[in-house]
C-alpha atoms as a PDB file:
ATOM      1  CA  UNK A   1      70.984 -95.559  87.510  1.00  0.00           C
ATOM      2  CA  UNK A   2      74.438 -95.220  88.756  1.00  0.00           C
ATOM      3  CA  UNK A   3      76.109 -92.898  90.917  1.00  0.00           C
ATOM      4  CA  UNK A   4      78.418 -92.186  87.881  1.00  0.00           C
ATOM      5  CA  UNK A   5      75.698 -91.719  85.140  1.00  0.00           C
ATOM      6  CA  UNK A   6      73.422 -89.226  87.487  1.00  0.00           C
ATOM      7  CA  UNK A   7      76.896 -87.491  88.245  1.00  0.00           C
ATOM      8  CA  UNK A   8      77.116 -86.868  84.152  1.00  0.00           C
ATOM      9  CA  UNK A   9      73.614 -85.790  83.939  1.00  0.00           C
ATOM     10  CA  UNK A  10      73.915 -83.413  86.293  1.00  0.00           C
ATOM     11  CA  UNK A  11      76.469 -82.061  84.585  1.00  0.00           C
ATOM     12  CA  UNK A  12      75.280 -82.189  80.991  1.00  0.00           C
ATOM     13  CA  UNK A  13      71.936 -80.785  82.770  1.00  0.00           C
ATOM     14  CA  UNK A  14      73.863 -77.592  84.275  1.00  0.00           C
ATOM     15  CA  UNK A  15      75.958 -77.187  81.257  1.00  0.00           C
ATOM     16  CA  UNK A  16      73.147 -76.949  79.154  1.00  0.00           C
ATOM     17  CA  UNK A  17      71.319 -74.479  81.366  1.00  0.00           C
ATOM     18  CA  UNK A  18      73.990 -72.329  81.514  1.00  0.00           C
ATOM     19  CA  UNK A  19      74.356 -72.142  77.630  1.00  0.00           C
ATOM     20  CA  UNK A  20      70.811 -71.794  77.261  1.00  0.00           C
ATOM     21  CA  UNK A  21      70.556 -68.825  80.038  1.00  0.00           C
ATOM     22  CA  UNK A  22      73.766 -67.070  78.539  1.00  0.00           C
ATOM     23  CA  UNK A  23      72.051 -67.009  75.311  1.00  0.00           C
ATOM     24  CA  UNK A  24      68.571 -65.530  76.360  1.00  0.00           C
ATOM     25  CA  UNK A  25      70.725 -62.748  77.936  1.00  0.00           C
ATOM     26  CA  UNK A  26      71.771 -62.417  74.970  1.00  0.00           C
ATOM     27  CA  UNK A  27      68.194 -62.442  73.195  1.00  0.00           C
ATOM     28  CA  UNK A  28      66.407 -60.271  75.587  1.00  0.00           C
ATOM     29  CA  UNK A  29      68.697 -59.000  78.338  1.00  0.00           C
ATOM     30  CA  UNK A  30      67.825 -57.939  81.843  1.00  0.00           C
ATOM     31  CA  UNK A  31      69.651 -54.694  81.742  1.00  0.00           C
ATOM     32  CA  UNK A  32      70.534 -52.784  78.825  1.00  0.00           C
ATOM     33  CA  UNK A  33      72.953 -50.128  79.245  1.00  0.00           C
ATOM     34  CA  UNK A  34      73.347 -49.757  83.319  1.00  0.00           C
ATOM     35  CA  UNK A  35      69.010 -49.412  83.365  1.00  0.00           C
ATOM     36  CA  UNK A  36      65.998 -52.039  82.996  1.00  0.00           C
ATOM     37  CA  UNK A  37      65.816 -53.207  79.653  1.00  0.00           C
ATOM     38  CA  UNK A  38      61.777 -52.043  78.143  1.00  0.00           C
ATOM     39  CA  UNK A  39      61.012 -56.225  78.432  1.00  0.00           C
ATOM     40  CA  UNK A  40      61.952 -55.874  82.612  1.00  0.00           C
ATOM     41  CA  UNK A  41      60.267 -52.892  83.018  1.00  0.00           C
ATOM     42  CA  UNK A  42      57.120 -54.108  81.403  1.00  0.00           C
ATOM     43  CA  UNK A  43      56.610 -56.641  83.920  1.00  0.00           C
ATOM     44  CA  UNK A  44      58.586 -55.326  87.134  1.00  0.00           C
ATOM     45  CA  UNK A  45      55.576 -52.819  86.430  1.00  0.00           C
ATOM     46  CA  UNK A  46      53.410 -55.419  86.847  1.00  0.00           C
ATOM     47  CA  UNK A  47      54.840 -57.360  89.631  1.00  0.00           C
ATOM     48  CA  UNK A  48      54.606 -53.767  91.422  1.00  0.00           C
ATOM     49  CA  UNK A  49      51.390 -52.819  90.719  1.00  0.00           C
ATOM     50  CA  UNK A  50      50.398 -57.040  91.493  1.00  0.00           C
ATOM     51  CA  UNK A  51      52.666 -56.307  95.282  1.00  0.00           C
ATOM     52  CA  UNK A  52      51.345 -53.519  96.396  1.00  0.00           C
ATOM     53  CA  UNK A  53      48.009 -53.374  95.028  1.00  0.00           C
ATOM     54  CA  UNK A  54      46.198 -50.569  96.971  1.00  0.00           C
ATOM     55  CA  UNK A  55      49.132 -48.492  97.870  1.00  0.00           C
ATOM     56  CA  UNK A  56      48.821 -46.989  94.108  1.00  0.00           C
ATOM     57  CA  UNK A  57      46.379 -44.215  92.717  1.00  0.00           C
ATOM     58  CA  UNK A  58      42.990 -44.849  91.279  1.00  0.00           C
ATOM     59  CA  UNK A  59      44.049 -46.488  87.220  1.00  0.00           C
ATOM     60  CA  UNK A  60      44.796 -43.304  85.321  1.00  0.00           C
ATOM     61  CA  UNK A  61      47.487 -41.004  84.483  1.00  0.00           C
ATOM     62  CA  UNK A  62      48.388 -40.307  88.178  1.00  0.00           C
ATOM     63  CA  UNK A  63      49.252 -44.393  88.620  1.00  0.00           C
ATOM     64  CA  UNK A  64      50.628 -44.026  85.405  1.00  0.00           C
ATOM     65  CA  UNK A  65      53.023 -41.639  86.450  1.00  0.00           C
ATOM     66  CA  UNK A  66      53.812 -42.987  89.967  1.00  0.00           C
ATOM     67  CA  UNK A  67      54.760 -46.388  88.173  1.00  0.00           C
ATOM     68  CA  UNK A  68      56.827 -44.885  86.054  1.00  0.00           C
ATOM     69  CA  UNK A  69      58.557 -42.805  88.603  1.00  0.00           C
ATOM     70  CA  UNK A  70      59.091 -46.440  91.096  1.00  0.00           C
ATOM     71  CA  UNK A  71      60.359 -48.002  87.896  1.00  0.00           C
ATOM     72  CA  UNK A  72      62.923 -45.051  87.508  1.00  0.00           C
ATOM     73  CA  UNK A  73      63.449 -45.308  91.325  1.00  0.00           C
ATOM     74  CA  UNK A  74      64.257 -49.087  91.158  1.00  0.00           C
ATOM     75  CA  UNK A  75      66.923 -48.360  88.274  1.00  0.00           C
ATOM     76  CA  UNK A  76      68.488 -45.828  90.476  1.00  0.00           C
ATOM     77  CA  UNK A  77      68.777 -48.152  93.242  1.00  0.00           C
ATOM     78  CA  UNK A  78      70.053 -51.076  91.273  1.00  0.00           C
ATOM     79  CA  UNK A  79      72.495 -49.203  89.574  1.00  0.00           C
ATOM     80  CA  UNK A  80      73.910 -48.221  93.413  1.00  0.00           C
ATOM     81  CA  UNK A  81      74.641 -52.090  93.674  1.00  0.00           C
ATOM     82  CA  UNK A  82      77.603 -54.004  93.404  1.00  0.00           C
ATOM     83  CA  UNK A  83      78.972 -55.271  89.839  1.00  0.00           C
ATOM     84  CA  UNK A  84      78.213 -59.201  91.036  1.00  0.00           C
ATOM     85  CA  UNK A  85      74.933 -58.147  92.125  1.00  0.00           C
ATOM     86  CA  UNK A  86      73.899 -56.042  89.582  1.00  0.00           C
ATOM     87  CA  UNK A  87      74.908 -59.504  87.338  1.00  0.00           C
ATOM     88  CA  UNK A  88      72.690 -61.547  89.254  1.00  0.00           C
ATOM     89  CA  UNK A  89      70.037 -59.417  88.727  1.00  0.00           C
ATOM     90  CA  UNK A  90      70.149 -58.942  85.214  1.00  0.00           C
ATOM     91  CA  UNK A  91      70.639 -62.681  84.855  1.00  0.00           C
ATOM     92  CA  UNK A  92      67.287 -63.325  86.913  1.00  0.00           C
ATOM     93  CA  UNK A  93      65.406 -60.741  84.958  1.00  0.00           C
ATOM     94  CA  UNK A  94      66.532 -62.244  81.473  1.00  0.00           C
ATOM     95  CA  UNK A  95      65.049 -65.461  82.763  1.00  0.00           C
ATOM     96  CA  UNK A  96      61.998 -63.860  83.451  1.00  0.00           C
ATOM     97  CA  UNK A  97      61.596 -62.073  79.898  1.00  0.00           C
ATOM     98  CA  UNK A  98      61.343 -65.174  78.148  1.00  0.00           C
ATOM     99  CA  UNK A  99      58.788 -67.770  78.221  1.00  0.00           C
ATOM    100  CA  UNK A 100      60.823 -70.698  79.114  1.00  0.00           C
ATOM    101  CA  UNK A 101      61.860 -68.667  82.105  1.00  0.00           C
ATOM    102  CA  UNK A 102      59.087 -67.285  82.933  1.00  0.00           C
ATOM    103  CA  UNK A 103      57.048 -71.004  82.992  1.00  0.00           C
ATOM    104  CA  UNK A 104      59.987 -72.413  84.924  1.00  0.00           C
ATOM    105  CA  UNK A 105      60.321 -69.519  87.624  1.00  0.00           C
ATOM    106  CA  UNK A 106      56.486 -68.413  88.199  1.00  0.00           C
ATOM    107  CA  UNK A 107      54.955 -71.467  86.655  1.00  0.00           C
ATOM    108  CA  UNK A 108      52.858 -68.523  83.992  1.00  0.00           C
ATOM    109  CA  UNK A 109      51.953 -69.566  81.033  1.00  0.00           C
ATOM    110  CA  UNK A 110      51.340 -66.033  79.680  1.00  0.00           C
ATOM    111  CA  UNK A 111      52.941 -63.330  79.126  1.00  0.00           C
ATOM    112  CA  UNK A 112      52.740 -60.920  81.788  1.00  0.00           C
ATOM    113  CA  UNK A 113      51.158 -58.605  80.271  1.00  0.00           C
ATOM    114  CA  UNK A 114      48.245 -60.635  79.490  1.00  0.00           C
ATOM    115  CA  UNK A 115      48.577 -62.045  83.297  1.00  0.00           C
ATOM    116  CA  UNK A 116      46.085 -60.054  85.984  1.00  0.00           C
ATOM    117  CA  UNK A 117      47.339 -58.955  89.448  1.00  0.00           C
ATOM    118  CA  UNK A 118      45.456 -62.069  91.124  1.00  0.00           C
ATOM    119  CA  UNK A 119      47.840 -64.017  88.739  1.00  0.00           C
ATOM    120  CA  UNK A 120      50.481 -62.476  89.245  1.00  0.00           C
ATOM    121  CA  UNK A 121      50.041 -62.399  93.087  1.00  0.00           C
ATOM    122  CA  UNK A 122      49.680 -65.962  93.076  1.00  0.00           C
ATOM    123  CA  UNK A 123      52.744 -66.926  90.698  1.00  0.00           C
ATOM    124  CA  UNK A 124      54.788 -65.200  93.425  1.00  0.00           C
ATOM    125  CA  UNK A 125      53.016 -66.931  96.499  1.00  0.00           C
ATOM    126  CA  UNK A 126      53.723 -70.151  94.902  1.00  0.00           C
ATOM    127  CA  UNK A 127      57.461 -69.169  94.311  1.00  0.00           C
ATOM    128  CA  UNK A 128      57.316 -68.001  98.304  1.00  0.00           C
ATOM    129  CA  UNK A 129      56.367 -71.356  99.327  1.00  0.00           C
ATOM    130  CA  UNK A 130      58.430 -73.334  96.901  1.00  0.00           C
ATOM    131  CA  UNK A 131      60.473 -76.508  97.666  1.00  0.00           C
ATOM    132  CA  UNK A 132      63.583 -74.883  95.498  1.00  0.00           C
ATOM    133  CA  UNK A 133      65.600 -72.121  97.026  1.00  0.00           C
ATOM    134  CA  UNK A 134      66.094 -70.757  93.603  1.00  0.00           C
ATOM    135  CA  UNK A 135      62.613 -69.768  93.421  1.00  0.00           C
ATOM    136  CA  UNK A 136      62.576 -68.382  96.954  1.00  0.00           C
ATOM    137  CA  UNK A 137      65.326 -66.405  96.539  1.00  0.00           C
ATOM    138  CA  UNK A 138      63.682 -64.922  93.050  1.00  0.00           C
ATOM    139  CA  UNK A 139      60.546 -64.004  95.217  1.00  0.00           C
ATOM    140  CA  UNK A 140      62.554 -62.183  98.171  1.00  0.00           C
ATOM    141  CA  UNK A 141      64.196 -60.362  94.840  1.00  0.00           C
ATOM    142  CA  UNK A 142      61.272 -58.951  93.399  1.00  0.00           C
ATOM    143  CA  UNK A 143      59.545 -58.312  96.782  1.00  0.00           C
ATOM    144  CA  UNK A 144      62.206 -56.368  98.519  1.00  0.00           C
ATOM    145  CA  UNK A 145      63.350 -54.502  95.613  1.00  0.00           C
ATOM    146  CA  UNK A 146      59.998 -53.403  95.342  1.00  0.00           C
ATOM    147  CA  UNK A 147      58.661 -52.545  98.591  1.00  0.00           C
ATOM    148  CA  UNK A 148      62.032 -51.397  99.350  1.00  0.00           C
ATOM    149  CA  UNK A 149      62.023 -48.981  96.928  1.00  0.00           C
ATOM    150  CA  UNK A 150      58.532 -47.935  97.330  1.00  0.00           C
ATOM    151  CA  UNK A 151      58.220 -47.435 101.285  1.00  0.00           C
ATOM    152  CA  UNK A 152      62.087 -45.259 100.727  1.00  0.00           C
ATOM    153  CA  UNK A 153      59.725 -42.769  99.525  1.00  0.00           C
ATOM    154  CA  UNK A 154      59.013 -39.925 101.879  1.00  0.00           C
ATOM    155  CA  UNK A 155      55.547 -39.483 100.143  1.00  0.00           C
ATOM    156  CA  UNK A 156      54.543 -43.440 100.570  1.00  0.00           C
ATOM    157  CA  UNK A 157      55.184 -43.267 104.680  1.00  0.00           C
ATOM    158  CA  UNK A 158      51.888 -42.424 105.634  1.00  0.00           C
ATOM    159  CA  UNK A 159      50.622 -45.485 103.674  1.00  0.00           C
ATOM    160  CA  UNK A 160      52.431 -47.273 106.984  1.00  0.00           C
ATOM    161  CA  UNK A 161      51.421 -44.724 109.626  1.00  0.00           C
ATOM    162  CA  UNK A 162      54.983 -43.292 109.972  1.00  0.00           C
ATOM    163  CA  UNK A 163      55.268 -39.933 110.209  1.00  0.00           C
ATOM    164  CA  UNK A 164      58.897 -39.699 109.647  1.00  0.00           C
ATOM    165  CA  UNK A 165      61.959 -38.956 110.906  1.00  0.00           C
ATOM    166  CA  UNK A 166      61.634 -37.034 114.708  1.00  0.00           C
ATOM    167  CA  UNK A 167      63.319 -33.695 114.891  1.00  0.00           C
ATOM    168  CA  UNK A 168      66.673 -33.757 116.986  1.00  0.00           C
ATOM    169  CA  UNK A 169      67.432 -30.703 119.273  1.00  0.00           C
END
């Protein structure tokens, strides 16, 4: 192949990617109205029960509630972030509501929902270790928005053994 023709498919191959992301954004978007669309927050759920398996209550309605509250945590964070961020974001978690996206990103073949922790946990090991940044970067996403939210929490710092902030006199 010639330098000229793999110039063109590159092209034609980005151009069509970006159509075809721009229109599952569309489809199922990653943010609807400033907050997690209900597609994102069904499986950010899972990706933070799958990262921090162990830091949650016994399955119930206590975990039930302290998911929900993370999830509402996470929206309050993300909303605190820059417009270009924010974009990013919502782009990355449109990819990840659909199939296609999800397939090509975590390399799942189900939905998430249908997808244990173990799987889960795995998908995002393999995106860790991946030879494409993209995938790395989608990882260090979902992991530090997570934990970052999580360990923020005054009530999760004994899960690490700090005992907070020292009094000044």
């Amino acid at each position: 192949m010639k330098r000229r023709s793999l110039l063109k498919l590159g092209l034609g191959g980005a151009v069509v990617l970006a159509v075809a992301g721009t229109g599952i954004g569309l489809i199922r978007p990653g943010f609807k109205d400033g907050r997690m669309s209900e597609a994102t927050r069904a499986w950010m759920g899972a990706v933070a029960l799958a990262l921090l398996d162990g830091a949650w209550p016994a399955p119930g309605p206590a975990r039930d509630r302290a998911l929900q509250a993370h999830l509402a945590a996470l929206d309050q964070t993300m909303a605190g972030f820059t417009v270009p961020v924010r974009q990013e974001l919502s782009q990355l978690f449109s990819l990840l509501n659909g199939s296609a996206g999800r397939l090509g990103l975590t390399g799942l073949l189900h939905d998430w929902s249908a997808c244990s922790s173990a799987d889960i946990l795995a998908a995002l090991d393999a995106m860790r270790h991946s030879g494409l940044a993209l995938k790395q970067q989608a990882y260090h996403a979902l992991r530090d928005l997570n934990y970052g939210v999580f360990f923020a929490d005054p009530a999760h710092w004994s899960l690490m053994g700090y005992p907070g902030p020292r009094e000044i006199a």
